[in-house]
N, C-alpha and C. Protein backbone atom coordinates (compact mmCIF):
# COMPACT_ATOMS: atom_id res chain seq x y z
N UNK A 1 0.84 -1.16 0.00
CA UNK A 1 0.00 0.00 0.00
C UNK A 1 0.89 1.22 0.00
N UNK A 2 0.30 2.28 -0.78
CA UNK A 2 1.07 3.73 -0.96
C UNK A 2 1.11 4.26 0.50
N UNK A 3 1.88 5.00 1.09
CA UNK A 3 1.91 5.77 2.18
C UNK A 3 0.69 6.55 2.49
N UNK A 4 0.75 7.50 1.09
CA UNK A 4 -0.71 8.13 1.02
C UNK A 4 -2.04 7.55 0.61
N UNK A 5 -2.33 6.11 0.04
CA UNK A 5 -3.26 5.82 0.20
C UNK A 5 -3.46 4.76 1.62
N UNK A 6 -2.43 4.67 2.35
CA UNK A 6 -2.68 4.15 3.87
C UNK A 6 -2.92 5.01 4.36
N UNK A 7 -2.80 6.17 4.49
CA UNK A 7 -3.55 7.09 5.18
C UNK A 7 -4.62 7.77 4.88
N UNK A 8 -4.97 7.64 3.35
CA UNK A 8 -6.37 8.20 2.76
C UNK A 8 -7.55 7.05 3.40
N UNK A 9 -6.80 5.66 3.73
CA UNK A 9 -7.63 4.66 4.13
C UNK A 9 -8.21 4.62 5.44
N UNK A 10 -7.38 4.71 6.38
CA UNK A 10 -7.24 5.00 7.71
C UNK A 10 -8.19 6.56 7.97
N UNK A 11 -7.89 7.32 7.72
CA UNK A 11 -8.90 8.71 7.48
C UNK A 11 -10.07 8.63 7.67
N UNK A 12 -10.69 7.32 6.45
CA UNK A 12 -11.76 7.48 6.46
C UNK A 12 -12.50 8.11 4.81
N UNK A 13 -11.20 9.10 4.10
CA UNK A 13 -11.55 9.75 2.95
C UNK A 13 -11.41 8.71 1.67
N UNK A 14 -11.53 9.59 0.45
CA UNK A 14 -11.64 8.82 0.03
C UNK A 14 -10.42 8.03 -0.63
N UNK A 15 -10.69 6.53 -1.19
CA UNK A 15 -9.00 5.56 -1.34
C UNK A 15 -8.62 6.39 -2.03
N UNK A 16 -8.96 6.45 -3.55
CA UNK A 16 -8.50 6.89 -4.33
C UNK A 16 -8.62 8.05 -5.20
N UNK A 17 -7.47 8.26 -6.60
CA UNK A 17 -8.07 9.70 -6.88
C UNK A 17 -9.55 9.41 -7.86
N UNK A 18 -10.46 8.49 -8.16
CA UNK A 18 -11.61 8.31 -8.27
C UNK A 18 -12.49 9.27 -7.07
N UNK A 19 -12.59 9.08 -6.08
CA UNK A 19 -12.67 9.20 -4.97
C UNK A 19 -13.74 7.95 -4.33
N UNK A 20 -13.33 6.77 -4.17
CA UNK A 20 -13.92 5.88 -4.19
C UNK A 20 -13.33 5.19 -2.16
N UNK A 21 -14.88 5.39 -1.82
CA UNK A 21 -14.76 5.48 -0.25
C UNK A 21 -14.53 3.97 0.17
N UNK A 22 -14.50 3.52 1.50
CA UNK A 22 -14.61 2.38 2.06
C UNK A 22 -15.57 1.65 1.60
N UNK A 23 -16.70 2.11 1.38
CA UNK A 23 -18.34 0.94 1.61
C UNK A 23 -17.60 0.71 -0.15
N UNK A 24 -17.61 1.77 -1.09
CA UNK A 24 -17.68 0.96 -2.47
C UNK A 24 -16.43 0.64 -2.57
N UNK A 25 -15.46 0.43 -2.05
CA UNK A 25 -14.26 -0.17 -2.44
C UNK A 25 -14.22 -1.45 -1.93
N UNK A 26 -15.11 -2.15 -0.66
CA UNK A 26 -15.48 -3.29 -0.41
C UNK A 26 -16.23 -3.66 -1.30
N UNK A 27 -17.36 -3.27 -1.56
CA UNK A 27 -18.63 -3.71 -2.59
C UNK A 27 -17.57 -4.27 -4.03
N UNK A 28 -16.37 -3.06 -4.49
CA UNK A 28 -16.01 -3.70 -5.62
C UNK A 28 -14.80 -4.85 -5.53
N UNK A 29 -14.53 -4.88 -4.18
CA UNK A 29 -13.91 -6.16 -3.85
C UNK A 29 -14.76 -7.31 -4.04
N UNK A 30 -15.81 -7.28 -3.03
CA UNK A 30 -16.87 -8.38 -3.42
C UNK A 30 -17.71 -8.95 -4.61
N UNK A 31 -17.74 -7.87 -5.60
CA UNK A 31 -17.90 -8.24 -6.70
C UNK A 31 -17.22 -9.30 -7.73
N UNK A 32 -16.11 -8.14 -7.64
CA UNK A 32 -14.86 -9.08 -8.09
C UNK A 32 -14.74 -11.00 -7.63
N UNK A 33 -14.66 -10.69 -6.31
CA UNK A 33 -14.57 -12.27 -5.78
C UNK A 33 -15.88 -12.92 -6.14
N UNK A 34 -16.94 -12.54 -6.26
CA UNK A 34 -18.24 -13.46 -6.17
C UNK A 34 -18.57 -13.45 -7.89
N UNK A 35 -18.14 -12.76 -8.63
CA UNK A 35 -17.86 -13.47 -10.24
C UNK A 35 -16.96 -13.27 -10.78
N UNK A 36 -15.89 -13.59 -10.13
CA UNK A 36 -14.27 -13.69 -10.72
C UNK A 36 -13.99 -14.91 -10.13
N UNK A 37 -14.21 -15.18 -8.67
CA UNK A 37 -13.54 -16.32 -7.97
C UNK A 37 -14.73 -17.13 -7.36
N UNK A 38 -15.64 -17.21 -7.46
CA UNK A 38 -16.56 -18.16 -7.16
C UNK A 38 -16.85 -18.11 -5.75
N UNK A 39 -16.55 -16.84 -5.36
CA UNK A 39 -16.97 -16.51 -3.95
C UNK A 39 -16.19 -17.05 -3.29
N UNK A 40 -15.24 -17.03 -3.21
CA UNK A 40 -13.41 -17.34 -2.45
C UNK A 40 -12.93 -16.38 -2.16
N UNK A 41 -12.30 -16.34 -0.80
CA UNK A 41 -11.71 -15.08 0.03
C UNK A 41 -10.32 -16.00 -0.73
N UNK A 42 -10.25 -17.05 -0.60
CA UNK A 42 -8.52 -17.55 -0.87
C UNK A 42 -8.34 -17.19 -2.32
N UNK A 43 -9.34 -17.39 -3.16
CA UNK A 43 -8.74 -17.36 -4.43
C UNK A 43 -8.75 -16.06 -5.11
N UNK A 44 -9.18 -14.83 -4.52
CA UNK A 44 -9.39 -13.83 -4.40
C UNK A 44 -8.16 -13.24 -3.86
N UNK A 45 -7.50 -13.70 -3.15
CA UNK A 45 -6.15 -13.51 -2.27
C UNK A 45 -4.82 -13.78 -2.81
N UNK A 46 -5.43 -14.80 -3.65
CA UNK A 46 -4.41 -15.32 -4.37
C UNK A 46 -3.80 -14.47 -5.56
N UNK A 47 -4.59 -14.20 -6.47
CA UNK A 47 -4.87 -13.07 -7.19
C UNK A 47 -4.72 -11.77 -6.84
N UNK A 48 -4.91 -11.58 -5.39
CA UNK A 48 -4.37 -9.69 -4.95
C UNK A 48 -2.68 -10.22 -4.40
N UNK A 49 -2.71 -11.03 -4.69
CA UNK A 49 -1.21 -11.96 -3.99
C UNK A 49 -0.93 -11.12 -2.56
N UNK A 50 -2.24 -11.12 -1.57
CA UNK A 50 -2.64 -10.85 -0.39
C UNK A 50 -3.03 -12.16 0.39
N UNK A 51 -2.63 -12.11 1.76
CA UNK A 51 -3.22 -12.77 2.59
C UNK A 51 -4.45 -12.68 2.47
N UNK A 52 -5.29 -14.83 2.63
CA UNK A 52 -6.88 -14.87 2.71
C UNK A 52 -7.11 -13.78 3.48
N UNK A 53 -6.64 -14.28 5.28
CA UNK A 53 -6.70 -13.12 6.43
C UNK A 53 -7.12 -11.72 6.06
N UNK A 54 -6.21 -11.02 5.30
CA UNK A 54 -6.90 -9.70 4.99
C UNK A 54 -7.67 -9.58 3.93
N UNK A 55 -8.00 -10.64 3.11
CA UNK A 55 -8.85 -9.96 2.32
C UNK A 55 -10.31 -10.58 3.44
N UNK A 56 -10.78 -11.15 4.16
CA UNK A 56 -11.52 -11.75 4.55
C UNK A 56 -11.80 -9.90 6.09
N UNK A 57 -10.78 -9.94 6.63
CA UNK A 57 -10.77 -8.78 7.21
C UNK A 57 -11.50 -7.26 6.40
N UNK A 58 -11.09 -7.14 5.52
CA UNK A 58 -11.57 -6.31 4.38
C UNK A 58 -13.17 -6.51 4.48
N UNK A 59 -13.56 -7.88 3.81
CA UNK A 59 -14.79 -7.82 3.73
C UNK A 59 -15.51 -7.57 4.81
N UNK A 60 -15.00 -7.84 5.92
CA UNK A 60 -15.57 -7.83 7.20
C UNK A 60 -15.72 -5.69 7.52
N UNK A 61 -15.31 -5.24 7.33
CA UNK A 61 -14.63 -3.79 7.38
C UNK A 61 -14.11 -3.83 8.62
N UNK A 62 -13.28 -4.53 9.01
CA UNK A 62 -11.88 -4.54 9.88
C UNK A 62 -11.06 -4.09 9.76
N UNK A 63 -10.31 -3.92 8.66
CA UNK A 63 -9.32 -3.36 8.22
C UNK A 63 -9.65 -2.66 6.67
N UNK A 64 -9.33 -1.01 6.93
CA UNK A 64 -9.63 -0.72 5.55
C UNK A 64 -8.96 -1.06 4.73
N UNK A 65 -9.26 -0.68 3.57
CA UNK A 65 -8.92 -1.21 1.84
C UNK A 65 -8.12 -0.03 1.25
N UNK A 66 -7.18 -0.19 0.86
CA UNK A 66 -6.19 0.68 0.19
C UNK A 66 -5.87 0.77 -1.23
N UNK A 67 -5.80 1.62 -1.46
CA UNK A 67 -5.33 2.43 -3.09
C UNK A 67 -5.25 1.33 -3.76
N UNK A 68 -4.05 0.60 -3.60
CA UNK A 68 -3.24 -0.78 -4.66
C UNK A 68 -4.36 -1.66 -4.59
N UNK A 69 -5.08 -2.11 -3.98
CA UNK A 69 -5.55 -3.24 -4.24
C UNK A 69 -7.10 -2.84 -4.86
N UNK A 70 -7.36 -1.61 -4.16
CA UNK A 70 -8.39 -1.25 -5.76
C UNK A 70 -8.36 -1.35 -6.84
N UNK A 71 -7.04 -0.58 -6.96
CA UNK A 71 -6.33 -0.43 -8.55
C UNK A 71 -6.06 -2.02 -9.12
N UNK A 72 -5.19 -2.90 -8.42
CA UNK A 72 -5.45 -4.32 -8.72
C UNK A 72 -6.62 -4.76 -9.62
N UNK A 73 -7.55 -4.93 -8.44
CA UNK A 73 -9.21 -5.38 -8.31
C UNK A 73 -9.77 -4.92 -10.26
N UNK A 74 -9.66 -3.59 -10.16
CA UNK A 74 -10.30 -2.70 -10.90
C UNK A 74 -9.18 -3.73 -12.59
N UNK A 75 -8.08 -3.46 -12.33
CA UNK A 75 -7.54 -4.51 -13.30
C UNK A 75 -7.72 -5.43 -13.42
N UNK A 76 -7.58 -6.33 -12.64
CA UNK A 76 -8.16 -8.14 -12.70
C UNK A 76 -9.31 -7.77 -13.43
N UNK A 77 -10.14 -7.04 -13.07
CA UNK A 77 -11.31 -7.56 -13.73
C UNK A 77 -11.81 -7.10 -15.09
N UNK A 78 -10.78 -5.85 -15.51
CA UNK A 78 -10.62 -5.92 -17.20
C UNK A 78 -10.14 -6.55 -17.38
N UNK A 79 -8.96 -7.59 -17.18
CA UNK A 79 -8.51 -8.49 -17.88
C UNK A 79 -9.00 -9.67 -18.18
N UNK A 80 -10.22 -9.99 -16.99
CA UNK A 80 -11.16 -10.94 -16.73
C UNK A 80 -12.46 -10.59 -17.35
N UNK A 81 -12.79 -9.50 -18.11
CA UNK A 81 -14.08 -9.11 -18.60
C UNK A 81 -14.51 -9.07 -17.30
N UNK A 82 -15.16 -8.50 -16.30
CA UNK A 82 -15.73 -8.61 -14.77
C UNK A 82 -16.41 -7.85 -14.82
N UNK A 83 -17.82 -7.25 -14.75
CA UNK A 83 -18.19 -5.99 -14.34
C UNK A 83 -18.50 -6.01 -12.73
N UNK A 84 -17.21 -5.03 -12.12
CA UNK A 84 -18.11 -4.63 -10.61
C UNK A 84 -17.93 -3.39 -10.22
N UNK A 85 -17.80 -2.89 -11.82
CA UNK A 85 -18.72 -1.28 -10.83
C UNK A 85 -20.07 -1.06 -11.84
């Protein structure tokens, strides 16, 4: 994670320069996993080449969601044809 998007996360504002907050940066995590990965926190993890643990934390909103792995997400799933926004 960027310095500044660990702290845009932590804040509370928004991740990125989209300005794309906590609730929809989970939502487009979950998307992603529930028709990209068949509804797998692991295989979903595997793919953010992130610990299950945090992406499972994530969904939970335990730990916020940061810049990179939006940006990831948001890629996987053009490359995957995905729509989750």
């Amino acid at each position: 994670m960027s310095e500044q998007g660990e702290m845009k996360a932590k804040a509370g504002g928004p991740v990125d320069d989209r300005g794309t907050d906590q609730t929809e940066a989970r939502a487009i995590l979950k998307r992603l996993r529930d028709n990209g990965f068949e509804g797998s926190d692991e295989k979903l993890a595997v793919a953010l080449g992130r610990p299950a643990e945090q992406v499972v934390a994530w969904m939970n909103g335990v730990e916020p969601v940061d810049d990179d792995v939006v940006m990831k997400a948001r890629g996987i799933a053009t490359d995957r044809n995905i729509q989750i926004e």
